[in-house]
N, C-alpha and C. Protein backbone atom coordinates (compact mmCIF):
# COMPACT_ATOMS: atom_id res chain seq x y z
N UNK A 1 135.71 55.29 145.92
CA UNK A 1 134.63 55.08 144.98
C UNK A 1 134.86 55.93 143.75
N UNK A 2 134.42 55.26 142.75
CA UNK A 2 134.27 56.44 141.60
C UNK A 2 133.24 56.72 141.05
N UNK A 3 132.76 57.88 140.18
CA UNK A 3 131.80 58.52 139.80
C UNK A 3 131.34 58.30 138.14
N UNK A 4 130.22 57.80 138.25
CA UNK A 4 129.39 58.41 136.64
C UNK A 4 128.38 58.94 136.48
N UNK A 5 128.86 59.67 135.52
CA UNK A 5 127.60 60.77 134.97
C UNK A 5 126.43 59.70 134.12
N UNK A 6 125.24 60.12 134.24
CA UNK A 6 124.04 59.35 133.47
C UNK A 6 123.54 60.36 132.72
N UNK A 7 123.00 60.40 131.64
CA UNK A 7 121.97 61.22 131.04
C UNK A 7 120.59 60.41 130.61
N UNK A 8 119.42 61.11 131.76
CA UNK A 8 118.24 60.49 132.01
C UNK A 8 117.16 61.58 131.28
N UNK A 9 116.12 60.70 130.74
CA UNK A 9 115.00 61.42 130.37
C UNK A 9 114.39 61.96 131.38
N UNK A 10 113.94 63.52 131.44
CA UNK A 10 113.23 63.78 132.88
C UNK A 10 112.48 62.98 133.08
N UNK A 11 111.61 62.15 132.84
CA UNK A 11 110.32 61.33 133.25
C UNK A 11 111.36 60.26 134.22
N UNK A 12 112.19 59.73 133.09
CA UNK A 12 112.94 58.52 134.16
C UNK A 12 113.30 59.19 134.99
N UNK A 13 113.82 60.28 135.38
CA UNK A 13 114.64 60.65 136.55
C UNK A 13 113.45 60.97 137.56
N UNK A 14 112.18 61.68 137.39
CA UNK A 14 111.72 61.84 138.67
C UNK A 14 110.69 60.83 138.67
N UNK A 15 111.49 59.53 138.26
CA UNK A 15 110.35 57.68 138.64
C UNK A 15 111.45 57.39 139.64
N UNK A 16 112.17 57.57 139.14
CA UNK A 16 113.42 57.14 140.07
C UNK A 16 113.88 57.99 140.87
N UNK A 17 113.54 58.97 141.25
CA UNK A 17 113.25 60.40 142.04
C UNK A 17 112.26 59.55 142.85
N UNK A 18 111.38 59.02 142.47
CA UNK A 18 109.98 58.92 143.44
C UNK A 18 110.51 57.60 143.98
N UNK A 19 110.90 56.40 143.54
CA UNK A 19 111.36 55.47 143.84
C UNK A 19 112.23 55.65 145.05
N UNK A 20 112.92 56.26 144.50
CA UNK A 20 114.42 56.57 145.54
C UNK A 20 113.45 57.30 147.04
N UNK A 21 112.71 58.11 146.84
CA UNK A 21 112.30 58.71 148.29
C UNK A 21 111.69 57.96 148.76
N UNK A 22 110.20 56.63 148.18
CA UNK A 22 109.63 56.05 148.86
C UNK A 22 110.38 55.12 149.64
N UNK A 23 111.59 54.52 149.03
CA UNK A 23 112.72 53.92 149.85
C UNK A 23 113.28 54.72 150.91
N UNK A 24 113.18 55.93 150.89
CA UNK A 24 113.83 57.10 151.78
C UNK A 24 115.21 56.99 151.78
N UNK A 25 115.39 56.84 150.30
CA UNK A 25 117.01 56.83 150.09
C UNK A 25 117.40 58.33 148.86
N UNK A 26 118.22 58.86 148.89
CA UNK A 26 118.60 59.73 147.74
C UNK A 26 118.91 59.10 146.63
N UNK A 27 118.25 59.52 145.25
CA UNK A 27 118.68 59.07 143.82
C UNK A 27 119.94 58.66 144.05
N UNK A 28 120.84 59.09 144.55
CA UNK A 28 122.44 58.65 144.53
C UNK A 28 122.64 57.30 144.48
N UNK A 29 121.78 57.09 146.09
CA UNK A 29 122.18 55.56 146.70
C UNK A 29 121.14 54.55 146.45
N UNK A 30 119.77 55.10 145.59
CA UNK A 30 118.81 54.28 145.39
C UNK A 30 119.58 53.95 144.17
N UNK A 31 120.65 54.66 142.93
CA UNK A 31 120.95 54.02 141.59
C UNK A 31 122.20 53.60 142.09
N UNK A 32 123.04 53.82 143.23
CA UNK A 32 123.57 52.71 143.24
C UNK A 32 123.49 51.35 143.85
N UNK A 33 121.96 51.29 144.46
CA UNK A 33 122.08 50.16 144.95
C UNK A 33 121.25 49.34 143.71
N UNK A 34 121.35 49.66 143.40
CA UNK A 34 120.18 48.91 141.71
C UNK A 34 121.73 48.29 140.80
N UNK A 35 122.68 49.34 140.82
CA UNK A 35 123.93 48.98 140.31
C UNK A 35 124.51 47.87 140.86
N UNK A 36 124.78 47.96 142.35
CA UNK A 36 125.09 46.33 142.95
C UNK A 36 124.18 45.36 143.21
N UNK A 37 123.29 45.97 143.17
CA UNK A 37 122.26 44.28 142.99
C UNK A 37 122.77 44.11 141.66
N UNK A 38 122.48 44.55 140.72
CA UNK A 38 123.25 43.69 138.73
C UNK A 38 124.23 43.19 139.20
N UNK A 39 125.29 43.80 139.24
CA UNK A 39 126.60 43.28 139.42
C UNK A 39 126.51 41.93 140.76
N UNK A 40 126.35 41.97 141.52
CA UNK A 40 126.16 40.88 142.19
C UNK A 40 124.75 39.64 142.65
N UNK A 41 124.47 40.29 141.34
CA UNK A 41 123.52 39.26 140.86
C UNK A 41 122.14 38.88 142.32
N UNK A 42 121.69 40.09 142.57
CA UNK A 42 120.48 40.05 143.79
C UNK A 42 119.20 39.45 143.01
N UNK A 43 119.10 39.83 142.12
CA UNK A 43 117.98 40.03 141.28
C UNK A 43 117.70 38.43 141.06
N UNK A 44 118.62 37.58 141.40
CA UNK A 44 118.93 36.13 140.54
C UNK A 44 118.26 35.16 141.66
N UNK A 45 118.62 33.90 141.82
CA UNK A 45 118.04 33.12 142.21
C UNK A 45 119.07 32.90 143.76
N UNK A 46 120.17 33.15 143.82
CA UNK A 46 120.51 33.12 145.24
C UNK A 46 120.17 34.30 145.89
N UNK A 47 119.47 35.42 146.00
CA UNK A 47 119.44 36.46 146.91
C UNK A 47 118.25 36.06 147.64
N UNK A 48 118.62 36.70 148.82
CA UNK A 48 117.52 36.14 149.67
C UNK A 48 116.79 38.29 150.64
N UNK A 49 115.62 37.58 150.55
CA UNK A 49 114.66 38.95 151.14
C UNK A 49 115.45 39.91 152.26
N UNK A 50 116.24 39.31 152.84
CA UNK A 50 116.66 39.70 153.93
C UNK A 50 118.41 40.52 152.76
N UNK A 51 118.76 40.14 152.31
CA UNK A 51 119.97 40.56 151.86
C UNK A 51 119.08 41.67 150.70
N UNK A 52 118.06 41.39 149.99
CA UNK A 52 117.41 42.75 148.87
C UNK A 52 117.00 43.76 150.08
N UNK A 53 116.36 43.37 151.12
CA UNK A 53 115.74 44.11 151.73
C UNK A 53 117.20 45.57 152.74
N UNK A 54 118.17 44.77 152.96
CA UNK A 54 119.30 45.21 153.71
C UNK A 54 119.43 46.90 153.20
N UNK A 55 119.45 47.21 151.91
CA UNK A 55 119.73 48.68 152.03
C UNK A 55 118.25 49.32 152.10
N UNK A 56 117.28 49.06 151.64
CA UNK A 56 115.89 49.56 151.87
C UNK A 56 115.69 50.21 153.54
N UNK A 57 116.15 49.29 154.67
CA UNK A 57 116.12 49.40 155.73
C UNK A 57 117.05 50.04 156.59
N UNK A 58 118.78 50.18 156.01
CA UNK A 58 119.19 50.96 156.30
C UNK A 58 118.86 52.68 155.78
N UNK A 59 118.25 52.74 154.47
CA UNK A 59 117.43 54.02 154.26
C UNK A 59 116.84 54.37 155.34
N UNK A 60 115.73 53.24 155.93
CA UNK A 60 114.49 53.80 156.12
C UNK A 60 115.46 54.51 157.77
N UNK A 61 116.26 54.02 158.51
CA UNK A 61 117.17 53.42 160.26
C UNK A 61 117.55 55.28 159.56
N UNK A 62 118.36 55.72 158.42
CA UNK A 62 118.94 56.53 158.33
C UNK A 62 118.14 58.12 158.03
N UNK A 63 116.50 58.05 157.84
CA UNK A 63 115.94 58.57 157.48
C UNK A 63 115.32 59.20 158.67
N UNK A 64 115.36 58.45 160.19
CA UNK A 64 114.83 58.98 161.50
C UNK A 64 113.79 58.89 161.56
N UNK A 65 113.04 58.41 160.56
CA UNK A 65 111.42 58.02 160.47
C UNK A 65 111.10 56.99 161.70
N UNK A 66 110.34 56.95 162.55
CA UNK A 66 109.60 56.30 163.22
C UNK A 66 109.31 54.82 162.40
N UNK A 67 109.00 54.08 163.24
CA UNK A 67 108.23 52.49 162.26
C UNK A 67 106.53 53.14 162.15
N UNK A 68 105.78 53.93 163.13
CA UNK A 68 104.20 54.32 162.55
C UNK A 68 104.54 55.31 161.41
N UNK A 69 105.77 56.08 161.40
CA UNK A 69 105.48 57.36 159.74
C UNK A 69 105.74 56.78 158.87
N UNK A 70 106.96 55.26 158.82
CA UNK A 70 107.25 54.63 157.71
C UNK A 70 106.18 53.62 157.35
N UNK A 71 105.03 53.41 157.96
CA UNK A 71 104.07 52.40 158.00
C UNK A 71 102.88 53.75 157.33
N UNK A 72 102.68 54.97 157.37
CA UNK A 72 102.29 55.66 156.98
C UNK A 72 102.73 56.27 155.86
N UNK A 73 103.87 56.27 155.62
CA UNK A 73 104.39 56.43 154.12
C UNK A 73 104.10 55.45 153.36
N UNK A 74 104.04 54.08 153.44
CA UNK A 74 103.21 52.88 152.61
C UNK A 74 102.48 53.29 152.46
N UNK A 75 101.22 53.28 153.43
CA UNK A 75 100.52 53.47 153.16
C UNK A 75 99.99 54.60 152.09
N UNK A 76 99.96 55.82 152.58
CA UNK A 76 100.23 56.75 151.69
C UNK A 76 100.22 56.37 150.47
N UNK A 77 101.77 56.26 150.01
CA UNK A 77 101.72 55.70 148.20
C UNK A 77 100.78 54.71 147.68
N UNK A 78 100.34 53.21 148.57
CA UNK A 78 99.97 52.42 148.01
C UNK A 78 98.58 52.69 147.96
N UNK A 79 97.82 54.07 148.27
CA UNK A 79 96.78 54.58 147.82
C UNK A 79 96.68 55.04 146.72
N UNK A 80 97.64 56.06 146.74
CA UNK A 80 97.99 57.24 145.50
C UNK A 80 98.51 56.56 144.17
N UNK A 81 99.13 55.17 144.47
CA UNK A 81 99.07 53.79 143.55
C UNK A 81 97.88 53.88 142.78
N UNK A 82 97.26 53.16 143.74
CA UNK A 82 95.84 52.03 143.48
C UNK A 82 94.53 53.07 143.31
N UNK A 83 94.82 54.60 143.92
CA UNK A 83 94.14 55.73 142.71
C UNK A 83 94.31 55.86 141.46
N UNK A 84 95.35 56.08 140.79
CA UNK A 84 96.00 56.18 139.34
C UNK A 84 95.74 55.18 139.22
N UNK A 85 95.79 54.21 139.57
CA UNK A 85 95.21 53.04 138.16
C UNK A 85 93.65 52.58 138.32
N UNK A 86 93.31 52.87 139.09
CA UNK A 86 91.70 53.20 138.86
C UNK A 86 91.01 54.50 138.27
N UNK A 87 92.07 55.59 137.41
CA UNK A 87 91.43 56.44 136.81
C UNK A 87 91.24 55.95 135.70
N UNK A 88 90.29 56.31 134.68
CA UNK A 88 90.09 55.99 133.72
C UNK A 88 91.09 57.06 132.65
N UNK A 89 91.48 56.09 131.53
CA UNK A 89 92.79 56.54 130.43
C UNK A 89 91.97 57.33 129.64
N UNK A 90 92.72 58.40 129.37
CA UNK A 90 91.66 59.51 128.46
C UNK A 90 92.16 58.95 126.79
C-alpha cells in the first residue's frame, strides 16, 4: 500500500473523527474506505447495501462490540443527532 498525507481543517477532521468512530473504524480506514468507494464507483448505481455496508461491519466484528452495545451506540448518537437539531440557532 502506499501513503498520503491530507491537510484537513480541524472541524473536518474531528467530523470525520466522529464519523470514523460511530462506524468503529479509525480515521485511517474510515478515509480509506470513502477513497475506494470513489474509485470503484459504490456511491453509483451498481453498489448494492450489502457490498456499502461490508466494511462498516467488518469495523463494527473488529471493534469486539457486542450486537446490544453496537445497537446502543446508534442509539446513543441518533439522540445526540436529533438533540442538536432541535436546538434553537442563536
Amino acid at each position: 500500500m502506499s501513503s498520503v498525507t491530507l491537510s484537513l481543517r480541524p472541524d473536518t477532521e474531528r467530523k470525520l473523527r466522529e464519523k470514523a468512530g460511530t462506524a468503529g473504524m479509525t480515521l485511517e480506514d474510515f478515509l480509506r474506505q470513502l477513497a475506494e468507494q470513489a474509485v470503484n464507483g459504490m456511491a453509483g448505481s451498481g453498489a448494492t447495501f450489502d457490498r456499502i455496508l461490508a466494511p462498516v461491519r467488518e469495523g463494527f466484528a473488529e471493534s469486539g462490540l457486542s450486537e446490544d452495545e453496537v445497537v446502543a451506540e446508534f442509539k446513543a448518537a441518533r439522540t445526540e443527532v436529533w438533540e442538536a437539531a432541535r436546538k434553537p440557532k442563536s
